[in-house]
PDB file of N, CA and C in Angstrom:
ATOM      1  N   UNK A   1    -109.881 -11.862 173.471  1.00  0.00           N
ATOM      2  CA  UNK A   1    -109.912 -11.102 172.237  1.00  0.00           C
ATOM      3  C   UNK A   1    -110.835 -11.806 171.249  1.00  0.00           C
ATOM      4  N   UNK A   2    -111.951 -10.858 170.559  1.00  0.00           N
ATOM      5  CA  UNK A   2    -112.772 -11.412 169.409  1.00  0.00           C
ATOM      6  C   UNK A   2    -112.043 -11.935 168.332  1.00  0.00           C
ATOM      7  N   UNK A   3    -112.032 -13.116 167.829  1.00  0.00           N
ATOM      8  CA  UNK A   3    -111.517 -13.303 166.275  1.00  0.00           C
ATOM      9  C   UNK A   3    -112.654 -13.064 165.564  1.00  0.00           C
ATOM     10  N   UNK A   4    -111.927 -12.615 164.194  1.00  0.00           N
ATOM     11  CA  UNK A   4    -112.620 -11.654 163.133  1.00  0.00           C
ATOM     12  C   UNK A   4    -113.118 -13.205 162.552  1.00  0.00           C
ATOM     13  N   UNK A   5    -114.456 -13.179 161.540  1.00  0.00           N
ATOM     14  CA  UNK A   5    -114.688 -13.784 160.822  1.00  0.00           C
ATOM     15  C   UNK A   5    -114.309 -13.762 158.823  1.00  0.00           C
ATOM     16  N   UNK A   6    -113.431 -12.358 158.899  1.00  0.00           N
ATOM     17  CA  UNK A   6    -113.410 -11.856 157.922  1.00  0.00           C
ATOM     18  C   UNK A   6    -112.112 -12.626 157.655  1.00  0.00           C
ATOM     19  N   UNK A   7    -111.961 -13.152 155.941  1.00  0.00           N
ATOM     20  CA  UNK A   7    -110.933 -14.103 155.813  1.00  0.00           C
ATOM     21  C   UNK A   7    -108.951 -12.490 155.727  1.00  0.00           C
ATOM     22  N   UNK A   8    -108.699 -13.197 155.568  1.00  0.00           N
ATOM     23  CA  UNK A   8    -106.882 -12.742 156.062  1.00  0.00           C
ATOM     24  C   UNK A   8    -106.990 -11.982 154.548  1.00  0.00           C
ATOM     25  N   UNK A   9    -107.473 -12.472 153.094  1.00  0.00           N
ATOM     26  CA  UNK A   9    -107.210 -11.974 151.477  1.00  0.00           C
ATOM     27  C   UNK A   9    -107.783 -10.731 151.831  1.00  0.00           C
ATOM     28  N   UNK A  10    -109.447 -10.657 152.750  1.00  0.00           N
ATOM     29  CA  UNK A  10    -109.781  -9.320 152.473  1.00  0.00           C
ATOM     30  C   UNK A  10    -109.436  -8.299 153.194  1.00  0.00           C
ATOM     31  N   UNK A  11    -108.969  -8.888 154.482  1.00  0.00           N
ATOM     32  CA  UNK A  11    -108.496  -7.683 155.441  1.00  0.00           C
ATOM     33  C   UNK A  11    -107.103  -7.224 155.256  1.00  0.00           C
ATOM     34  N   UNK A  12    -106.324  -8.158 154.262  1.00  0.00           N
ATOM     35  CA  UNK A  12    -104.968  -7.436 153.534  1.00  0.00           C
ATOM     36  C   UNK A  12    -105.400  -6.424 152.452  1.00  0.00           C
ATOM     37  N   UNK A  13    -106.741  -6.699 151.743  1.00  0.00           N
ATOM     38  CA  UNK A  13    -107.244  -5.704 150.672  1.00  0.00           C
ATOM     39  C   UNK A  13    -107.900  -4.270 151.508  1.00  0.00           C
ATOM     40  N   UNK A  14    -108.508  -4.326 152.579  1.00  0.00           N
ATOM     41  CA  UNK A  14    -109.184  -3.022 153.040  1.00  0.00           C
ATOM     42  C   UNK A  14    -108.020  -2.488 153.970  1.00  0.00           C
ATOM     43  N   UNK A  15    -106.567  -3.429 154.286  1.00  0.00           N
ATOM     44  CA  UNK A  15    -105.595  -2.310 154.637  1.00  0.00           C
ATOM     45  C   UNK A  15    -104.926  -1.740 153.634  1.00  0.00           C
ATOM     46  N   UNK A  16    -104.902  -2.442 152.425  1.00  0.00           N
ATOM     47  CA  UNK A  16    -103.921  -1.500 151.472  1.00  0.00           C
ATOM     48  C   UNK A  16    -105.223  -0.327 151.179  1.00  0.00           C
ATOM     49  N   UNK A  17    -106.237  -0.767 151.028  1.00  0.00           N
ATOM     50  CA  UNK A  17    -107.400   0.405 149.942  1.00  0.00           C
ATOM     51  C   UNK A  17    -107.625   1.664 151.358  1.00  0.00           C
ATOM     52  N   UNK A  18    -107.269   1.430 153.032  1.00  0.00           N
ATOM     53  CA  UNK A  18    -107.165   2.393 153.654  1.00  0.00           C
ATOM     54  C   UNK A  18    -105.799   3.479 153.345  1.00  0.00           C
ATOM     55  N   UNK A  19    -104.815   2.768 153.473  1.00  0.00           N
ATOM     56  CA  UNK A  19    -103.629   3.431 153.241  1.00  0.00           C
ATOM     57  C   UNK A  19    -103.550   3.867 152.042  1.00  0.00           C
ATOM     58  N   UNK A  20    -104.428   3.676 150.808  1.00  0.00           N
ATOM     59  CA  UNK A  20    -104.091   4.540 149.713  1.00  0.00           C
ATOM     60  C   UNK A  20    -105.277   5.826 149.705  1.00  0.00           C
ATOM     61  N   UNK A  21    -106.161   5.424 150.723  1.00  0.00           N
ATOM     62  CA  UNK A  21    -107.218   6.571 150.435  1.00  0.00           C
ATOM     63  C   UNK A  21    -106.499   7.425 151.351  1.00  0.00           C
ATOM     64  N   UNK A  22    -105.692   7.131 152.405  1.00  0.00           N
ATOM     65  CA  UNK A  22    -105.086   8.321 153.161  1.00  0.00           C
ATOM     66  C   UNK A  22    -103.757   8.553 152.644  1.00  0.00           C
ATOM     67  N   UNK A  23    -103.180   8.391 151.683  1.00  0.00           N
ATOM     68  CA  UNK A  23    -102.160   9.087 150.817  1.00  0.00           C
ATOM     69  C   UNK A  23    -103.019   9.646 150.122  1.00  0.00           C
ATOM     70  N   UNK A  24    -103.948   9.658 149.362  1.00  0.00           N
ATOM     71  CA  UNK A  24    -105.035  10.217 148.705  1.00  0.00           C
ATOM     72  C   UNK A  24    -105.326  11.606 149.261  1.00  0.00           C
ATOM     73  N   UNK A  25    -105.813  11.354 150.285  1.00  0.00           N
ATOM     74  CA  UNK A  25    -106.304  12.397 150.877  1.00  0.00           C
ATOM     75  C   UNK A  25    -105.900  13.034 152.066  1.00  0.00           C
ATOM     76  N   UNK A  26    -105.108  12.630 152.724  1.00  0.00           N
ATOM     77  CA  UNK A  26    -104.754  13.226 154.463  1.00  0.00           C
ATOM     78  C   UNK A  26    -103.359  13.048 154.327  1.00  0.00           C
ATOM     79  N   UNK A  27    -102.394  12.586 153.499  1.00  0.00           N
ATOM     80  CA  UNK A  27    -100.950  12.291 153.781  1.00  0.00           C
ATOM     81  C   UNK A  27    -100.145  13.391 154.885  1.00  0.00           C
ATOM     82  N   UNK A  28     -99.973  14.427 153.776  1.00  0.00           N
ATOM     83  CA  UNK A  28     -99.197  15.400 154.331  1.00  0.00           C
ATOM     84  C   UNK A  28     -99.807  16.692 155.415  1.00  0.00           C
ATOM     85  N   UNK A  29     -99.385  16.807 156.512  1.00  0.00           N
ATOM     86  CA  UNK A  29     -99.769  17.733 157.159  1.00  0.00           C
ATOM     87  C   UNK A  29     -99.495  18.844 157.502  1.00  0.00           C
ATOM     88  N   UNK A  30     -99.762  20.073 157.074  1.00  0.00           N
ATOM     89  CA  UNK A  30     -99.234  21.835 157.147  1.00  0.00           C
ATOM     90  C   UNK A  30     -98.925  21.882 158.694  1.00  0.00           C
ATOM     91  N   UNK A  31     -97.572  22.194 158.127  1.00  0.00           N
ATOM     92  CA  UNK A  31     -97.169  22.544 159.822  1.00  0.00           C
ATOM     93  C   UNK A  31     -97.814  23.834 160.632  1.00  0.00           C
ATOM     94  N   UNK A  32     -97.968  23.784 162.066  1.00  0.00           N
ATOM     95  CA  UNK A  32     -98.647  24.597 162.181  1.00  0.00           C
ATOM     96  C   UNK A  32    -100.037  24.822 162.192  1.00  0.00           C
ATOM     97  N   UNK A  33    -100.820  24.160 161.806  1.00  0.00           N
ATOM     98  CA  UNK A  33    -102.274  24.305 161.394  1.00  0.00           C
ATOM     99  C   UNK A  33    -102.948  22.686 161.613  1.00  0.00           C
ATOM    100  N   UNK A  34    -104.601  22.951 161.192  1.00  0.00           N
ATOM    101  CA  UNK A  34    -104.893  21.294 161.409  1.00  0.00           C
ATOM    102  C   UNK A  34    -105.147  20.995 160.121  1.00  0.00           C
ATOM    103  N   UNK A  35    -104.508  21.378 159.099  1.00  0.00           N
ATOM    104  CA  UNK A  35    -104.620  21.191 157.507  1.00  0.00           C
ATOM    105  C   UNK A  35    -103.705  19.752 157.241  1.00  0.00           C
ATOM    106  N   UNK A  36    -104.647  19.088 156.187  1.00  0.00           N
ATOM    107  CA  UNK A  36    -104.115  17.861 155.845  1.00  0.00           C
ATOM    108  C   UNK A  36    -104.222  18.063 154.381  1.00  0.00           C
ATOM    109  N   UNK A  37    -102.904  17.677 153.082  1.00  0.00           N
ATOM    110  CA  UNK A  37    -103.104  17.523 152.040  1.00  0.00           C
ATOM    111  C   UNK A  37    -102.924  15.978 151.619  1.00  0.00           C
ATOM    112  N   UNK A  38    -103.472  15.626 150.656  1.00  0.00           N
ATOM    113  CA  UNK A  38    -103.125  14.544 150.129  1.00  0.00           C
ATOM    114  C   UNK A  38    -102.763  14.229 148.893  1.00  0.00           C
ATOM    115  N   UNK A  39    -101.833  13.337 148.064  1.00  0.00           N
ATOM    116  CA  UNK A  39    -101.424  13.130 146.785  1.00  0.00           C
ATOM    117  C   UNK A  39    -102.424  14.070 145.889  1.00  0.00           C
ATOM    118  N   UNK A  40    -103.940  14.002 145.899  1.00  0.00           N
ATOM    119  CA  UNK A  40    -104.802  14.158 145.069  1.00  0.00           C
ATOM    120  C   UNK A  40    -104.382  15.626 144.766  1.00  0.00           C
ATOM    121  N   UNK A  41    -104.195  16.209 146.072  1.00  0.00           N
ATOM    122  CA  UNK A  41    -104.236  17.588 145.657  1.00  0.00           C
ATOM    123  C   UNK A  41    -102.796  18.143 145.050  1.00  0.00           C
ATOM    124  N   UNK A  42    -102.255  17.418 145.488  1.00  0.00           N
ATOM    125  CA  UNK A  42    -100.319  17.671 144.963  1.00  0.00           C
ATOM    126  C   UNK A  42    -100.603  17.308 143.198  1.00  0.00           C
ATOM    127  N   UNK A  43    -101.244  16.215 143.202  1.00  0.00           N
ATOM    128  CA  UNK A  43    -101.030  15.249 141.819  1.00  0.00           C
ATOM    129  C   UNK A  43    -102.038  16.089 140.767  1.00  0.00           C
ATOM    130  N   UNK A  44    -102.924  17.406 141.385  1.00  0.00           N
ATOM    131  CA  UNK A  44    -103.702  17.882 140.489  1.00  0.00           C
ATOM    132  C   UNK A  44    -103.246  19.126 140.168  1.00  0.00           C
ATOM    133  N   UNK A  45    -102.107  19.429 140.889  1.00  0.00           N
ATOM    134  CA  UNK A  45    -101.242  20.663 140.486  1.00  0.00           C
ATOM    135  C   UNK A  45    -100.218  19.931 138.886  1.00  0.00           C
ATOM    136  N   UNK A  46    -100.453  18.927 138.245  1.00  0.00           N
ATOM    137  CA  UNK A  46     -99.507  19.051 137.146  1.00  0.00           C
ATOM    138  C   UNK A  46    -100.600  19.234 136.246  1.00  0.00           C
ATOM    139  N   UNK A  47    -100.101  20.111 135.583  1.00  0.00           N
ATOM    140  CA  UNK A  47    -101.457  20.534 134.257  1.00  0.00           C
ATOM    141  C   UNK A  47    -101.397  19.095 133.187  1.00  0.00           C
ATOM    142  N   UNK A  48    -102.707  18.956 132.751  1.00  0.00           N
ATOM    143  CA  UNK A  48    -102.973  18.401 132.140  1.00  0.00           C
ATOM    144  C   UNK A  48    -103.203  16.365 132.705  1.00  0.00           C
ATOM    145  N   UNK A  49    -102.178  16.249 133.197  1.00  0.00           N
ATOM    146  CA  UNK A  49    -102.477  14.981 134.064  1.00  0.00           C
ATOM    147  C   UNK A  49    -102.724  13.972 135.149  1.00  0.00           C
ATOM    148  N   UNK A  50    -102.412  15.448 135.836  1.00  0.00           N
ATOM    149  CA  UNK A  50    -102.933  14.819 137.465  1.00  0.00           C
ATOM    150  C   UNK A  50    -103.727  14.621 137.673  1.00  0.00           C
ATOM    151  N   UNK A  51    -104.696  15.223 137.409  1.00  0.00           N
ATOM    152  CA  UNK A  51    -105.694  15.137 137.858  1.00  0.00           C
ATOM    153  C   UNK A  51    -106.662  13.516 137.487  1.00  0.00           C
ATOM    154  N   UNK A  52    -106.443  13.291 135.995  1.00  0.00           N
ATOM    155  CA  UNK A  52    -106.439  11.667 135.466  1.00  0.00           C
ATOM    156  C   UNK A  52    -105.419  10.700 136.252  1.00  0.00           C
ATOM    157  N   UNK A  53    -104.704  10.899 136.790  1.00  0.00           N
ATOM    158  CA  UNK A  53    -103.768   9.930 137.501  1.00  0.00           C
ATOM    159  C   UNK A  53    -104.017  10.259 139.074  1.00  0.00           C
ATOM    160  N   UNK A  54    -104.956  11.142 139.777  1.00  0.00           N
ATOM    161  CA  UNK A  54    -105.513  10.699 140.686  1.00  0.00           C
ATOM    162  C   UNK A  54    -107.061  10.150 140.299  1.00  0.00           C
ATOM    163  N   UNK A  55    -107.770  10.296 139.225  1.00  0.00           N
ATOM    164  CA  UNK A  55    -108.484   9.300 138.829  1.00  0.00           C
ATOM    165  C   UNK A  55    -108.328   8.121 138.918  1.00  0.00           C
ATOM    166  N   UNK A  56    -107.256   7.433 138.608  1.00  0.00           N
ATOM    167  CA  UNK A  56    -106.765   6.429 138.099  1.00  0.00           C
ATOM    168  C   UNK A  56    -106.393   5.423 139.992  1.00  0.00           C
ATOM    169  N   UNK A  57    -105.568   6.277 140.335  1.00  0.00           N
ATOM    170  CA  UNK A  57    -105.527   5.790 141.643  1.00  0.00           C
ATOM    171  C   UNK A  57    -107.455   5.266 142.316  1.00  0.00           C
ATOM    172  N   UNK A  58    -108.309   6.307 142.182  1.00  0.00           N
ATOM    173  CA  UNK A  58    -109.290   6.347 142.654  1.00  0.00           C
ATOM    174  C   UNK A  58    -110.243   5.266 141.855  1.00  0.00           C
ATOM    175  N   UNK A  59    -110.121   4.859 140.777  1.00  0.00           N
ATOM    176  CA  UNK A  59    -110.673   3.646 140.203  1.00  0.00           C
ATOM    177  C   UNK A  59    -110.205   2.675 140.555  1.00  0.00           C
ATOM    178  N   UNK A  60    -108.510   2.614 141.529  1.00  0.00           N
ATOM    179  CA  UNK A  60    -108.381   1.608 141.598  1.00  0.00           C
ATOM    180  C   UNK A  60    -108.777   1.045 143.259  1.00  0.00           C
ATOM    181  N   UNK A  61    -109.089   1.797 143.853  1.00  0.00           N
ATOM    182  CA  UNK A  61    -109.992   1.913 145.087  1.00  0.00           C
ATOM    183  C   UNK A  61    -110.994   1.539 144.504  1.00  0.00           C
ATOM    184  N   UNK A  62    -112.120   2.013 143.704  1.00  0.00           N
ATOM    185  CA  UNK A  62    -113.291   1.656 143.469  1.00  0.00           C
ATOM    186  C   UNK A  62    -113.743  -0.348 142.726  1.00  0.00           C
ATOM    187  N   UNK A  63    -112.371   0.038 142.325  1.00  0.00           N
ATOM    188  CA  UNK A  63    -112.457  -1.968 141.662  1.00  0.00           C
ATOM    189  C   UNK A  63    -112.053  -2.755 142.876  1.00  0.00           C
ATOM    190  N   UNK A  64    -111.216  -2.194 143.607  1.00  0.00           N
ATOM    191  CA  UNK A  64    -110.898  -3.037 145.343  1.00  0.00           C
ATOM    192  C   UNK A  64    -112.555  -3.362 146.492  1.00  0.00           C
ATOM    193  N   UNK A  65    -113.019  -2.270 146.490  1.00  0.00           N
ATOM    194  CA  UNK A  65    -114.767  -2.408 146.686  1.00  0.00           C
ATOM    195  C   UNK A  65    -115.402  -2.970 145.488  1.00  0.00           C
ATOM    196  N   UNK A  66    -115.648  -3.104 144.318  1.00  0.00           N
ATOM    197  CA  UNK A  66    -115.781  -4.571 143.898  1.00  0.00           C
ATOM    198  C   UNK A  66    -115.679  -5.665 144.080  1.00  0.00           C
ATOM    199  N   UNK A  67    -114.542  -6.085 144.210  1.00  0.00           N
ATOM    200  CA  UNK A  67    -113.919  -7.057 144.136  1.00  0.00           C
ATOM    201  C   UNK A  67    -114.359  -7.761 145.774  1.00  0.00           C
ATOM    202  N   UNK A  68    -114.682  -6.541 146.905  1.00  0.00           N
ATOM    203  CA  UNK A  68    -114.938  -6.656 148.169  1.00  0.00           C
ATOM    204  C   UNK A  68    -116.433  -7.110 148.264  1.00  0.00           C
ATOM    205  N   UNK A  69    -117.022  -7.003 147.213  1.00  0.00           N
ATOM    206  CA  UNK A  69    -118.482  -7.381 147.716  1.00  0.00           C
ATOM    207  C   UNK A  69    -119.264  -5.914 147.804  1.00  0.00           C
ATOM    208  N   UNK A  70    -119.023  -5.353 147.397  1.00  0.00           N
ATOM    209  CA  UNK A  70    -119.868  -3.819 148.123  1.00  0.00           C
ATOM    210  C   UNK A  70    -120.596  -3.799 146.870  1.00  0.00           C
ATOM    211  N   UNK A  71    -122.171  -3.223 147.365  1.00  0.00           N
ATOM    212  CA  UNK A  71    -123.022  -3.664 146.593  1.00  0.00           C
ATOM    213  C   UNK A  71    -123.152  -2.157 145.008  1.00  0.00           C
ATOM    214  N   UNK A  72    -123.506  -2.272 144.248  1.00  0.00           N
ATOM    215  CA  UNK A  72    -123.768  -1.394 143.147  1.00  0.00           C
ATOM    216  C   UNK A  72    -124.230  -0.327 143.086  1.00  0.00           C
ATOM    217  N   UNK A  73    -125.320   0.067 143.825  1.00  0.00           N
ATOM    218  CA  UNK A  73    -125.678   1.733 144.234  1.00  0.00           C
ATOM    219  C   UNK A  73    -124.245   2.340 145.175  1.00  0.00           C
ATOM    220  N   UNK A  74    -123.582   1.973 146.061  1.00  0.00           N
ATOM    221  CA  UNK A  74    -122.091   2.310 146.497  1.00  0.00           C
ATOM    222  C   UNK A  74    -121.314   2.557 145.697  1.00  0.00           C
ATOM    223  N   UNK A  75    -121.074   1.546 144.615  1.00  0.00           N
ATOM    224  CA  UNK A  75    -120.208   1.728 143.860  1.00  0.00           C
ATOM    225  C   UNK A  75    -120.832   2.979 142.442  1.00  0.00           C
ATOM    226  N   UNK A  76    -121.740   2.783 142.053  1.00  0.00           N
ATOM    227  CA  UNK A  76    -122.317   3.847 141.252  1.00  0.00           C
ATOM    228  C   UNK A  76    -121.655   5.001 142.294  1.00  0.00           C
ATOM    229  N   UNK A  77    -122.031   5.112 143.449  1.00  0.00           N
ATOM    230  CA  UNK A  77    -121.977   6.822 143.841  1.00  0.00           C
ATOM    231  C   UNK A  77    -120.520   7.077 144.108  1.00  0.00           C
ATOM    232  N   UNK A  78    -119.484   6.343 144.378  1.00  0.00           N
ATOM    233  CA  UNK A  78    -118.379   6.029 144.672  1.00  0.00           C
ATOM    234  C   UNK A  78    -117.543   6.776 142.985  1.00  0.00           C
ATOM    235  N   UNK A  79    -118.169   6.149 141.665  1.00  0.00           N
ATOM    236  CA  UNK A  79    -117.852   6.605 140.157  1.00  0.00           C
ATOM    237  C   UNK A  79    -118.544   7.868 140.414  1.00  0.00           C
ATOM    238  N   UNK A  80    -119.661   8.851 140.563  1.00  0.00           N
ATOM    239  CA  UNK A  80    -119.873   9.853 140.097  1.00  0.00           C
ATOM    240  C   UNK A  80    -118.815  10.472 141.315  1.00  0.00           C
ATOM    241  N   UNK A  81    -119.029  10.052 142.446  1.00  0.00           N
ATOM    242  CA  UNK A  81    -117.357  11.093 143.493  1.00  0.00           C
ATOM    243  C   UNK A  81    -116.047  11.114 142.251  1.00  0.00           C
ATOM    244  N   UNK A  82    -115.786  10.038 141.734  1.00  0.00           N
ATOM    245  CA  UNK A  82    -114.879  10.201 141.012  1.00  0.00           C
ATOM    246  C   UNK A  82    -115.225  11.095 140.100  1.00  0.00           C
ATOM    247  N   UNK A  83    -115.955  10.971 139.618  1.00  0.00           N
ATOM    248  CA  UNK A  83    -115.852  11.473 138.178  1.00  0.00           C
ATOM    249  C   UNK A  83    -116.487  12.895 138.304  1.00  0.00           C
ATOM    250  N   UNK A  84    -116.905  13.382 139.372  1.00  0.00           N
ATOM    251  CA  UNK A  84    -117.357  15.124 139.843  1.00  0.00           C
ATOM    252  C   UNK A  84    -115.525  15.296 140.055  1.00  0.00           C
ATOM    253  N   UNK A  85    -114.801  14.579 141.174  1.00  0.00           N
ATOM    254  CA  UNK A  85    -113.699  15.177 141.723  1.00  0.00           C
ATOM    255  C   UNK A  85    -112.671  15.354 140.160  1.00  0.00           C
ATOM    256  N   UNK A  86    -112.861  14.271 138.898  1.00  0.00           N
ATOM    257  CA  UNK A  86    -112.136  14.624 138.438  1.00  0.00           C
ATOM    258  C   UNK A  86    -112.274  16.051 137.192  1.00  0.00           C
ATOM    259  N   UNK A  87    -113.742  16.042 136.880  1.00  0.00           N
ATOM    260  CA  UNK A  87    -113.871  17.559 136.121  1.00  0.00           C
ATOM    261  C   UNK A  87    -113.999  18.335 136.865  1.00  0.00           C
ATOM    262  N   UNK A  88    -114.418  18.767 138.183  1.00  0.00           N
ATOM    263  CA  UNK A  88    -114.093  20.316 138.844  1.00  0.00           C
ATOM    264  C   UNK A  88    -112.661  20.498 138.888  1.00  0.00           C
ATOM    265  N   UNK A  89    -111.655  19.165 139.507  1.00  0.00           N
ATOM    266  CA  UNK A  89    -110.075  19.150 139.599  1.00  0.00           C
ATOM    267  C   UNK A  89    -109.690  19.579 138.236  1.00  0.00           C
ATOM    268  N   UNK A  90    -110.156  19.104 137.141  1.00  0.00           N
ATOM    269  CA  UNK A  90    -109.276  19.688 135.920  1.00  0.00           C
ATOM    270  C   UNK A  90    -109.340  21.319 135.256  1.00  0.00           C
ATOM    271  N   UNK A  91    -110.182  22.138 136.245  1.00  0.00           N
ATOM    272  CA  UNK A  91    -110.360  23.175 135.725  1.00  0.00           C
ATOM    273  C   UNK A  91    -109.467  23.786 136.243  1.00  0.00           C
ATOM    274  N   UNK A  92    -108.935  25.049 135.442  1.00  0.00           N
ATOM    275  CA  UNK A  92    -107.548  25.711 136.231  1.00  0.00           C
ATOM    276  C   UNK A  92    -107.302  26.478 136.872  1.00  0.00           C
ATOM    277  N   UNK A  93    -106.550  26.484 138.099  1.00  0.00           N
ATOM    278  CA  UNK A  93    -106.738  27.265 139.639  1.00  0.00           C
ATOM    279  C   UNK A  93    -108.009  27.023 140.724  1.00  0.00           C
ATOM    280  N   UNK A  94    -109.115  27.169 139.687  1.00  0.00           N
ATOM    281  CA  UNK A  94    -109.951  26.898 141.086  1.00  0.00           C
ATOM    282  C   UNK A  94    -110.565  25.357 140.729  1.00  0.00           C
ATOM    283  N   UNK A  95    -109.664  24.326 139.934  1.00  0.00           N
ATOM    284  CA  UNK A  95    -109.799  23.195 140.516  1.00  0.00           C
ATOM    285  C   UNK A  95    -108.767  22.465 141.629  1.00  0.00           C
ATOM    286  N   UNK A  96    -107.944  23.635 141.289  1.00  0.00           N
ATOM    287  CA  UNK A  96    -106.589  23.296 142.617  1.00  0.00           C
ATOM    288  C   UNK A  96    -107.164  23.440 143.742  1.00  0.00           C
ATOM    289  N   UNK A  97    -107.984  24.467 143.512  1.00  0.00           N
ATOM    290  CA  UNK A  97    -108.450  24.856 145.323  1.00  0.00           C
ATOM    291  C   UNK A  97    -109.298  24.042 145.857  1.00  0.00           C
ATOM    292  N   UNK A  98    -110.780  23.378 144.734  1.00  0.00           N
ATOM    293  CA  UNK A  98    -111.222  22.563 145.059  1.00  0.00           C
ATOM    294  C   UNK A  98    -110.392  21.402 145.418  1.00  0.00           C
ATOM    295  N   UNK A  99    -109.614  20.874 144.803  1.00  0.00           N
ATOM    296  CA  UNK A  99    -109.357  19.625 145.600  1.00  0.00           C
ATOM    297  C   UNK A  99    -108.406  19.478 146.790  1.00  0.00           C
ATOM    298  N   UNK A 100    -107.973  20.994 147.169  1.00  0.00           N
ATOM    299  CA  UNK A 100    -107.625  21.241 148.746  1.00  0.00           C
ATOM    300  C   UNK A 100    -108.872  21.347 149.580  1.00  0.00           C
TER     301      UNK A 100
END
């Protein structure tokens, strides 16, 4: 078996920042179908603040790739994903749909 060169701090950081991007996005699965929802889209059904509190989750992914070394054009495009997902999400009804 290969040992990783990657130290134990960061590969505990890119398993939590996996498992929150897939509560994020793929958690729950429609029975029946190959549909996946995730928090984002549950959390953008409360008017007025979900949609900032899946922001909020999603900045905190984006400071975890900081903190990881990932270089600045990533992270720039990584903030405008955020920040497109969070004004189409705040518009009403068909930002619900967008973020299904």
């Amino acid at each position: 078996m290969k040992k990783s060169n990657i130290p134990i701090e960061q590969l505990t950081r890119l398993r939590r920042i996996r498992g929150l991007a897939r509560l994020m996005d793929t958690a729950l699965r429609i029975p029946g179908t190959r549909m996946s929802l995730g928090a984002d889209s549950v959390l953008g059904l409360i008017p007025g603040v979900g949609d900032f509190a899946a922001a909020a989750v999603s900045l905190i992914i984006v400071n975890e790739a900081r903190r990881l070394g990932v270089p600045n054009d990533k992270l720039v495009k990584m903030l405008v994903n955020v920040g497109f997902d969070t004004v189409a999400g705040s518009v009403p009804v068909l930002g619900d749909v967008f973020d299904v």
